[in-house]
PDB file of N, CA and C in Angstrom:
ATOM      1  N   UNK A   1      92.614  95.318  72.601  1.00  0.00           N
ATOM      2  CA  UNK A   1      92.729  95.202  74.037  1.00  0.00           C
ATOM      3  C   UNK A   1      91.643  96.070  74.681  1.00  0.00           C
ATOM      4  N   UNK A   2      91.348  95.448  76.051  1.00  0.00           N
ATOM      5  CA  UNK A   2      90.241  96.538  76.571  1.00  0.00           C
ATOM      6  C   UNK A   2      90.555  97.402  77.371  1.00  0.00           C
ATOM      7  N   UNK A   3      90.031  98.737  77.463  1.00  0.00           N
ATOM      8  CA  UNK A   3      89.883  99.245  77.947  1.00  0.00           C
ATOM      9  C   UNK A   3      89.626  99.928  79.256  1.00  0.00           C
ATOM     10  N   UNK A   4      89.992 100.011  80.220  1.00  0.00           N
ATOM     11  CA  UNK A   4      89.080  99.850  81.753  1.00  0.00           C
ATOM     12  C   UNK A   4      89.318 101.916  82.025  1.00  0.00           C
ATOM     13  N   UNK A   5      88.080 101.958  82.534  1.00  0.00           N
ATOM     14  CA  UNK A   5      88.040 103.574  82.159  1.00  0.00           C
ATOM     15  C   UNK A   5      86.937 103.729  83.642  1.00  0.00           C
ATOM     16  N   UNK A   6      87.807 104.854  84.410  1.00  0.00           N
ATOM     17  CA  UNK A   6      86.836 104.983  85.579  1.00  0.00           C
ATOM     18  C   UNK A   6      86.482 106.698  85.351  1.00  0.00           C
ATOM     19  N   UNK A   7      85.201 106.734  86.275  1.00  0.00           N
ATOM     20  CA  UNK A   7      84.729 108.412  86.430  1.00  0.00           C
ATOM     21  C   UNK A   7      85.262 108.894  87.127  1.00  0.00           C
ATOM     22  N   UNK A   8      85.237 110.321  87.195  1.00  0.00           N
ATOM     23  CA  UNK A   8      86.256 111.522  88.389  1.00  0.00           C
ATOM     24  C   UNK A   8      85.537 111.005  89.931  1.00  0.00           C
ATOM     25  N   UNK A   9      84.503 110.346  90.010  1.00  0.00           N
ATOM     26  CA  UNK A   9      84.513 110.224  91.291  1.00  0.00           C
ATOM     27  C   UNK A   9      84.955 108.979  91.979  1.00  0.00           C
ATOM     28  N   UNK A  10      84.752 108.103  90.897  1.00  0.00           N
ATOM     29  CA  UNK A  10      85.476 106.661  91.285  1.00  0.00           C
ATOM     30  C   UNK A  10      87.180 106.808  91.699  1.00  0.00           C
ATOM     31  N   UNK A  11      87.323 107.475  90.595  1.00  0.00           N
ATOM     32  CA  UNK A  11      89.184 108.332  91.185  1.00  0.00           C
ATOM     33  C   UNK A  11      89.262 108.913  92.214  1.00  0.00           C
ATOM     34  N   UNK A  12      88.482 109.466  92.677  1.00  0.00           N
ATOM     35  CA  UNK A  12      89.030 110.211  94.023  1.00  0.00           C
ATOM     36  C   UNK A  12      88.694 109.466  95.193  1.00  0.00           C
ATOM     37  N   UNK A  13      87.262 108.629  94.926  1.00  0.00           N
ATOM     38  CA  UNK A  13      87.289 108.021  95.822  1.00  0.00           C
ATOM     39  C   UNK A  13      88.276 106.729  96.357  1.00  0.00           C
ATOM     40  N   UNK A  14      89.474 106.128  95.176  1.00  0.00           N
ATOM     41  CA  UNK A  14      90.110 105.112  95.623  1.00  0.00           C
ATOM     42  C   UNK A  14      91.310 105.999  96.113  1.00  0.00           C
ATOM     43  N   UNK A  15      91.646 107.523  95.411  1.00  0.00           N
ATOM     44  CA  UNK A  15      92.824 108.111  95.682  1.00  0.00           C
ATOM     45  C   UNK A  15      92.819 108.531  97.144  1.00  0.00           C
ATOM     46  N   UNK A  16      91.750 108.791  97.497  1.00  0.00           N
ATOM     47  CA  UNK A  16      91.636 108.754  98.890  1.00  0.00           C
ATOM     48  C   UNK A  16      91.637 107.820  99.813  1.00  0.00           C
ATOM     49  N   UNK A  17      91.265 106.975  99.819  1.00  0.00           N
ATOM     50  CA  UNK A  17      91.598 105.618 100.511  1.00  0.00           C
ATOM     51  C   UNK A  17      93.121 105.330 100.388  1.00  0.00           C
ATOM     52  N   UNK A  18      93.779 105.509  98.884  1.00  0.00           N
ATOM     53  CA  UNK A  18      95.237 105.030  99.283  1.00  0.00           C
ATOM     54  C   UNK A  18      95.989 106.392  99.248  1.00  0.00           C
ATOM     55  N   UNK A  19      95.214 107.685  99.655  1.00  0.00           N
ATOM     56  CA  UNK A  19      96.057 108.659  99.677  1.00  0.00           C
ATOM     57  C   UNK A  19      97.766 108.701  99.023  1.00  0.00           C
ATOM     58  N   UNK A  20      97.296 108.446  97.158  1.00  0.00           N
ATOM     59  CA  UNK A  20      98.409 108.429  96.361  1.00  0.00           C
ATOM     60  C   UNK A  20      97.975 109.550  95.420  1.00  0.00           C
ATOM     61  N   UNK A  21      99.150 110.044  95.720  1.00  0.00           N
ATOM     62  CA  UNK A  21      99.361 111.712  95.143  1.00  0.00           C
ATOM     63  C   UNK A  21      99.278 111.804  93.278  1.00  0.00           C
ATOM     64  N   UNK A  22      99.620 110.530  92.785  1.00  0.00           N
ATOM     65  CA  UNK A  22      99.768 110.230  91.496  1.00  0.00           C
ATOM     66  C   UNK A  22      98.122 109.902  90.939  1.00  0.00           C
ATOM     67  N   UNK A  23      97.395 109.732  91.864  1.00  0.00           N
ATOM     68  CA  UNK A  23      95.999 109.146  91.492  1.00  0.00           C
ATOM     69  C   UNK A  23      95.573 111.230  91.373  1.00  0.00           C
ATOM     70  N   UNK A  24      95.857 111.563  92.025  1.00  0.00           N
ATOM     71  CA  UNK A  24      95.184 113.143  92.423  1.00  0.00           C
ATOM     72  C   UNK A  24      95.737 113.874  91.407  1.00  0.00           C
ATOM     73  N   UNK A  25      97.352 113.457  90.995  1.00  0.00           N
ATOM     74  CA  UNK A  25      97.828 113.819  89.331  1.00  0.00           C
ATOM     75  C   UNK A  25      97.266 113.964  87.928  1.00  0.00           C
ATOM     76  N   UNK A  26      96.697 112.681  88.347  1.00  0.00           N
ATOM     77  CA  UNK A  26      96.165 112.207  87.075  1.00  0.00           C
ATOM     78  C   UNK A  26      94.289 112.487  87.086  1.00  0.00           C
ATOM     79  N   UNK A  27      93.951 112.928  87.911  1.00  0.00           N
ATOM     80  CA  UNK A  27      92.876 113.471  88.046  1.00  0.00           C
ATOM     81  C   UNK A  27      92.605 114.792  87.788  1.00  0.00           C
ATOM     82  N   UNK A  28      93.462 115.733  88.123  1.00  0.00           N
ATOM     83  CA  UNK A  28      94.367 116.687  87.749  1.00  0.00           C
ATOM     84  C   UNK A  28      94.353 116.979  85.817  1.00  0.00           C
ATOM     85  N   UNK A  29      95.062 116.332  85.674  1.00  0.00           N
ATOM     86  CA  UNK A  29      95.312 116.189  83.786  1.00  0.00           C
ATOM     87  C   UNK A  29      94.226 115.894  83.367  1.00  0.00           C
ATOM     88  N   UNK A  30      93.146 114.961  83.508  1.00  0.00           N
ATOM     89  CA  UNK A  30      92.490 114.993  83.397  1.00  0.00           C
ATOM     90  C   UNK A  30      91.230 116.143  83.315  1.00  0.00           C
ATOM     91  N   UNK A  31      91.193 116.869  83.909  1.00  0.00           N
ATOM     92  CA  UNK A  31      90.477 117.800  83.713  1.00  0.00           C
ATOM     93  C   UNK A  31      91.343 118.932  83.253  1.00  0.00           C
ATOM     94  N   UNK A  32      92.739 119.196  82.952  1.00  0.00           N
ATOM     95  CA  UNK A  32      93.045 119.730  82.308  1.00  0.00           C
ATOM     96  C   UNK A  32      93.321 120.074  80.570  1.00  0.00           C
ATOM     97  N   UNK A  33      93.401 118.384  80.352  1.00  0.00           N
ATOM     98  CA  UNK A  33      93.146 118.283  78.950  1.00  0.00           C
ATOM     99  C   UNK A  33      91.846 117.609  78.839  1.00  0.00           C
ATOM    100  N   UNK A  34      90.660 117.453  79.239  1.00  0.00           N
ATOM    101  CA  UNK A  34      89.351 117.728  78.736  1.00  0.00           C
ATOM    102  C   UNK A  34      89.698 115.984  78.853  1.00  0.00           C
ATOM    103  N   UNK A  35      90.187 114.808  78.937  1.00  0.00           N
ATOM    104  CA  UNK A  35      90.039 113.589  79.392  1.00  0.00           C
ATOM    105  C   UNK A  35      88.709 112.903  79.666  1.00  0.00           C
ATOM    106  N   UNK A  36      87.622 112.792  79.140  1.00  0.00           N
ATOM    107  CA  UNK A  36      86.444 111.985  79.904  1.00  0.00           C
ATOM    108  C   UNK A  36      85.910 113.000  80.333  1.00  0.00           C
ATOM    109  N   UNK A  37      86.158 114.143  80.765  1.00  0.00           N
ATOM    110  CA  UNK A  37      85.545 114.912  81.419  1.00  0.00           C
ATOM    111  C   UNK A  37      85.575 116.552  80.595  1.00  0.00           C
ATOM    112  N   UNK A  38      85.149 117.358  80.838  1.00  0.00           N
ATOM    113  CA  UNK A  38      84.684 118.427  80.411  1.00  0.00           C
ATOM    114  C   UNK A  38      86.045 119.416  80.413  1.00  0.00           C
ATOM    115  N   UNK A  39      86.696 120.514  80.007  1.00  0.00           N
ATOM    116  CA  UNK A  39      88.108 120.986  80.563  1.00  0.00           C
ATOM    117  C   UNK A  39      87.578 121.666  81.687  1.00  0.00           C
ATOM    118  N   UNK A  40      88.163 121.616  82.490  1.00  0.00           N
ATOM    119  CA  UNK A  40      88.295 122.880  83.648  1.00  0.00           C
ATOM    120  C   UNK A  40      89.412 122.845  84.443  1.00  0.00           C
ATOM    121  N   UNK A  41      89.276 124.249  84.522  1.00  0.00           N
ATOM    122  CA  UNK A  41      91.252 124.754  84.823  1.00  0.00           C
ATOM    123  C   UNK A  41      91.122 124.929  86.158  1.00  0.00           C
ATOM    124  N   UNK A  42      89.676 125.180  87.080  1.00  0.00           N
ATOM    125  CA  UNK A  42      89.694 124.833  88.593  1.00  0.00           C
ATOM    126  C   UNK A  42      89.520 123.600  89.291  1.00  0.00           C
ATOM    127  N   UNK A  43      88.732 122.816  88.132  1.00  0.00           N
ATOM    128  CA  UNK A  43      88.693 121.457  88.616  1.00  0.00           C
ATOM    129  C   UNK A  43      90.349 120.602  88.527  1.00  0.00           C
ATOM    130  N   UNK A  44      90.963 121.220  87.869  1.00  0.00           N
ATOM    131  CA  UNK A  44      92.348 120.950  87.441  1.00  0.00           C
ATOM    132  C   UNK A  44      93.465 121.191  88.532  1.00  0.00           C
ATOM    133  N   UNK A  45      92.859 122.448  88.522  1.00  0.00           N
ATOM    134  CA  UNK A  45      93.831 123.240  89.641  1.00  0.00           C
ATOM    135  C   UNK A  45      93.878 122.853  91.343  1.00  0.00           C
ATOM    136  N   UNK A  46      92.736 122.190  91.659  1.00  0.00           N
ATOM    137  CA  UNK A  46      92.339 121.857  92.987  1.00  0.00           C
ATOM    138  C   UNK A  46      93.066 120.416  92.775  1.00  0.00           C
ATOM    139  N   UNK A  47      92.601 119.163  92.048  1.00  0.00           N
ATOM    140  CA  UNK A  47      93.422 118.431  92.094  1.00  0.00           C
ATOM    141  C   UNK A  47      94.883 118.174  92.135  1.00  0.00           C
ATOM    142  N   UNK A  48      95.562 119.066  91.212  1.00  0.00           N
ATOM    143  CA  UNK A  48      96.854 119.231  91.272  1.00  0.00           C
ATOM    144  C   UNK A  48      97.012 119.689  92.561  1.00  0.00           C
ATOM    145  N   UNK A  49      96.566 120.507  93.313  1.00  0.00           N
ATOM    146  CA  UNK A  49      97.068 121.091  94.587  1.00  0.00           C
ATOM    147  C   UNK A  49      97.158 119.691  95.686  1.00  0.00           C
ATOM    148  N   UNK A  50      95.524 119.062  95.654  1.00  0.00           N
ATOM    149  CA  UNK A  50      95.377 118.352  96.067  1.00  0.00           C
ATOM    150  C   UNK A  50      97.514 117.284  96.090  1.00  0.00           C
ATOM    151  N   UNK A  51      97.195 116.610  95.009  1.00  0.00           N
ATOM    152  CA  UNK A  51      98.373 115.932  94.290  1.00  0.00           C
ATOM    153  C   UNK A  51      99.561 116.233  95.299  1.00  0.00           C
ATOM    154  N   UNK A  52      99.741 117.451  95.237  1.00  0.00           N
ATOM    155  CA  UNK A  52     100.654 118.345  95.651  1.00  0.00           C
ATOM    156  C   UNK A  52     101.573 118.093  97.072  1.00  0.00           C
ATOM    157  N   UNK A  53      99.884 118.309  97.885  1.00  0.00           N
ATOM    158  CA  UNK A  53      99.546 118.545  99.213  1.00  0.00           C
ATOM    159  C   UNK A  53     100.122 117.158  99.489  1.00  0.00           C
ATOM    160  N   UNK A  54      99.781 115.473  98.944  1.00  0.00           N
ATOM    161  CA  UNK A  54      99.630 114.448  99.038  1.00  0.00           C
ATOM    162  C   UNK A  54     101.301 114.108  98.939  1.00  0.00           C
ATOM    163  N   UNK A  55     102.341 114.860  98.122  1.00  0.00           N
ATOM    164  CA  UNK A  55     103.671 114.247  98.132  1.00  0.00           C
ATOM    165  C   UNK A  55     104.070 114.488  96.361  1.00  0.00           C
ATOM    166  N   UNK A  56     103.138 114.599  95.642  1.00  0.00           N
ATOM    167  CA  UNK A  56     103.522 114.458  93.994  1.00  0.00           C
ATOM    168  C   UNK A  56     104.413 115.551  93.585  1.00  0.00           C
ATOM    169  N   UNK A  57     105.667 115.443  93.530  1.00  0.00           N
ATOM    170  CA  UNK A  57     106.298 116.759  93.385  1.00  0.00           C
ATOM    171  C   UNK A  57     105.709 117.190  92.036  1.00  0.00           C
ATOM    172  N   UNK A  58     105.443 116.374  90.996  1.00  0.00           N
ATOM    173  CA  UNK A  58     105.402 116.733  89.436  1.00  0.00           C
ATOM    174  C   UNK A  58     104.305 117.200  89.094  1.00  0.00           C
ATOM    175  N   UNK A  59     103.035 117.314  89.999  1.00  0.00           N
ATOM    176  CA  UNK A  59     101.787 118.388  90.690  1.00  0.00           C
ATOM    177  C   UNK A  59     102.156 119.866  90.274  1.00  0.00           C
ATOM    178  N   UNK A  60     103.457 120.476  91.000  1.00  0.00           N
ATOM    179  CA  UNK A  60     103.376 121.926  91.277  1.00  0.00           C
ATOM    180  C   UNK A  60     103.527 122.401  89.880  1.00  0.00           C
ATOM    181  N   UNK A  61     104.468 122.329  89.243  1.00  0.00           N
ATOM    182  CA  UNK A  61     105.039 122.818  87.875  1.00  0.00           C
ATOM    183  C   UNK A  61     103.454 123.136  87.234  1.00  0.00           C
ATOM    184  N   UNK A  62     102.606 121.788  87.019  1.00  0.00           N
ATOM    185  CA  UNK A  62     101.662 121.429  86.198  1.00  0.00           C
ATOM    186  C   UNK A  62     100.657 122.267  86.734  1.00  0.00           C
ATOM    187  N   UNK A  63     100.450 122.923  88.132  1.00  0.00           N
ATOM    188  CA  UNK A  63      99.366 123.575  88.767  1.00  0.00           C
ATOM    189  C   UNK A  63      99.690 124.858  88.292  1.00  0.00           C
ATOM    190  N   UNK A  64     101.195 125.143  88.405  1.00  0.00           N
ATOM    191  CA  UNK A  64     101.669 126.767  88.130  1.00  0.00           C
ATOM    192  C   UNK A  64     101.260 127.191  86.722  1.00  0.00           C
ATOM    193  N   UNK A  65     101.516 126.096  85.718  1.00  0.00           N
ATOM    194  CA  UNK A  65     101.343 126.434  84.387  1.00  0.00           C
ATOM    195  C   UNK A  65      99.824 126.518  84.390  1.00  0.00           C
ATOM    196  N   UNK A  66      98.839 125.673  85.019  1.00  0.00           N
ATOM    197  CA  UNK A  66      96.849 126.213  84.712  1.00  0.00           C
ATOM    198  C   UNK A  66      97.085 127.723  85.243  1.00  0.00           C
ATOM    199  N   UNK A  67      97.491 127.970  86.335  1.00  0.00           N
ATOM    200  CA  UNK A  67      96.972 128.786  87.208  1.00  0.00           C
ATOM    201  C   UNK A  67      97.523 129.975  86.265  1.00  0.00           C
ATOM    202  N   UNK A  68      98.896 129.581  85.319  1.00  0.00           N
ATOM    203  CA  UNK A  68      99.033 131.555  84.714  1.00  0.00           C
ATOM    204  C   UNK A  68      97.778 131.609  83.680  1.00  0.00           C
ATOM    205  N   UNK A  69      96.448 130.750  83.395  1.00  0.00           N
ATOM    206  CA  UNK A  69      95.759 130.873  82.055  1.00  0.00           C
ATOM    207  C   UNK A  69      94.311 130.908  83.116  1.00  0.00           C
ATOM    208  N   UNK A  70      94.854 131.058  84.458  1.00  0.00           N
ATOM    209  CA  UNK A  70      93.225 131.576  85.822  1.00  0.00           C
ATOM    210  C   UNK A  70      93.167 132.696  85.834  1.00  0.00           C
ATOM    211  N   UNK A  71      92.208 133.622  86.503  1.00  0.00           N
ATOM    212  CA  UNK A  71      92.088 134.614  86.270  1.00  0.00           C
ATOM    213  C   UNK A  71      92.277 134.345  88.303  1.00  0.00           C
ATOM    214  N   UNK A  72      92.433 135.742  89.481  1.00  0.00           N
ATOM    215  CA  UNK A  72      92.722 135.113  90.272  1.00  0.00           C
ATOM    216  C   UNK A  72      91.686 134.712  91.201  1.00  0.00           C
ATOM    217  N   UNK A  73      90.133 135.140  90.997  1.00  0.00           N
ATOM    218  CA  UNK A  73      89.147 134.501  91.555  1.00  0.00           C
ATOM    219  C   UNK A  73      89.038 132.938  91.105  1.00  0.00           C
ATOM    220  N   UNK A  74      89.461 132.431  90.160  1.00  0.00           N
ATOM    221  CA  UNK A  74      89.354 131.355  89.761  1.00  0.00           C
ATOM    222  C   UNK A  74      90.546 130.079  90.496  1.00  0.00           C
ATOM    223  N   UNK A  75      91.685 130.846  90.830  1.00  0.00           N
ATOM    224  CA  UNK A  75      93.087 130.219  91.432  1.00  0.00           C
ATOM    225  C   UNK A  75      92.124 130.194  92.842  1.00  0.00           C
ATOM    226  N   UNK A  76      91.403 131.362  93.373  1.00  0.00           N
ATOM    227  CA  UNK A  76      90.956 131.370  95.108  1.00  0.00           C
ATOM    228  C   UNK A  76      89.903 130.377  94.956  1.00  0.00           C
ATOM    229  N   UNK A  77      88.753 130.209  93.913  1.00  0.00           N
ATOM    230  CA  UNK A  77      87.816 128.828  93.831  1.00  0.00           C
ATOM    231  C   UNK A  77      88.753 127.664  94.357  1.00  0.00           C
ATOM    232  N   UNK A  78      89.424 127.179  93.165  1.00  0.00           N
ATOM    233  CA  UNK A  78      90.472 126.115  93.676  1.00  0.00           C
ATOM    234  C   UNK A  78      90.841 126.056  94.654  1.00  0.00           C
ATOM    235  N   UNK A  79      91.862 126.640  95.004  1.00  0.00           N
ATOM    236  CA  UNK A  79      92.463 126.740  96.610  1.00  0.00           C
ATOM    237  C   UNK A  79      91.275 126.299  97.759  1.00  0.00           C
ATOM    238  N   UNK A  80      90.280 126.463  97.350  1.00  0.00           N
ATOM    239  CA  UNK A  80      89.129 126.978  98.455  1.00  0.00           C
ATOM    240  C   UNK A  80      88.417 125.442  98.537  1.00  0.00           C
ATOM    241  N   UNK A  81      88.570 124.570  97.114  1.00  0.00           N
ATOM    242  CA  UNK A  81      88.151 123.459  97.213  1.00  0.00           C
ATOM    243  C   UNK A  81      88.656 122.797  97.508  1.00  0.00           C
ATOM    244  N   UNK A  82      89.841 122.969  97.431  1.00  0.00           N
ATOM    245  CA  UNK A  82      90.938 121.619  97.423  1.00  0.00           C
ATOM    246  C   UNK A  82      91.291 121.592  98.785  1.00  0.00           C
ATOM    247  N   UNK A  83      91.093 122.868  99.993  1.00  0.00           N
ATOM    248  CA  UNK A  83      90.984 123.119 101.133  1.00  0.00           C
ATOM    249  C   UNK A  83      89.934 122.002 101.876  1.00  0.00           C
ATOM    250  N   UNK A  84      88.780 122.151 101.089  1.00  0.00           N
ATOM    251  CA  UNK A  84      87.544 121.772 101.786  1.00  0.00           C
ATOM    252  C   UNK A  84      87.909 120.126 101.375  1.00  0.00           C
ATOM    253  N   UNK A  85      88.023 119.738 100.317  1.00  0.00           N
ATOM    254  CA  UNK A  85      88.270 118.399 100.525  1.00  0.00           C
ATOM    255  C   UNK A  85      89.273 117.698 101.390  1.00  0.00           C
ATOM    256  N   UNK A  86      90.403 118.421 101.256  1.00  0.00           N
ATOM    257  CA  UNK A  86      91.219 117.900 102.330  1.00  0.00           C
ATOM    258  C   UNK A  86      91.060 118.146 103.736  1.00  0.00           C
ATOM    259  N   UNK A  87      90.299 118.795 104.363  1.00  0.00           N
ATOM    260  CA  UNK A  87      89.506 118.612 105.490  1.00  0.00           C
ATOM    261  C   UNK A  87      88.715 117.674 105.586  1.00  0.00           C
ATOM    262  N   UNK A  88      87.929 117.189 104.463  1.00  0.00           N
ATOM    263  CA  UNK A  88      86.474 116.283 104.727  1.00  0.00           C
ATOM    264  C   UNK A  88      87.768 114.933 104.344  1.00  0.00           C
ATOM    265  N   UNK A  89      88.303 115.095 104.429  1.00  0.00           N
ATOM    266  CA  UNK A  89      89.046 113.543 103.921  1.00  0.00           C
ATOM    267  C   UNK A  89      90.036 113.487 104.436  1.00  0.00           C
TER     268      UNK A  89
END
């Protein structure tokens, strides 16, 4: 069976249009378990917030658990992005 496999920006850009909290989830995990993309625990952490912010209750748990393995300049990066996107969007 095939496959259909999109990039982190193709994801955010449809998750934003249908502002679904489950698209921002899974964007989220994605960069938390290294998915297609590289690991990162702020790129992780901003989405999940994102997620969060959007209605995904199953976001917070998953943000709390990156954020105890952040150091806390790394939790204020996040916060700080996931700020700025949800302003520009």
């Amino acid at each position: 069976m095939a496959r259909f496999e999109m990039n982190t920006a193709e994801m955010a850009s449809i998750a934003a249009g249908e502002m679904d909290g489950l698209a921002f989830l899974e964007l989220g995990m994605m960069y938390a378990a290294g998915r297609s993309v590289e690991v990162d625990r702020v790129a992780a952490h901003k989405w999940l917030n994102i997620a969060a912010a959007r209605g995904c209750r199953d976001a917070i748990p998953l943000r709390a658990e990156i954020a105890a393995e952040m150091t806390t300049a790394e939790i204020a990066d996040a916060q700080r992005a996931a700020r700025m996107w949800l302003t520009l969007h």
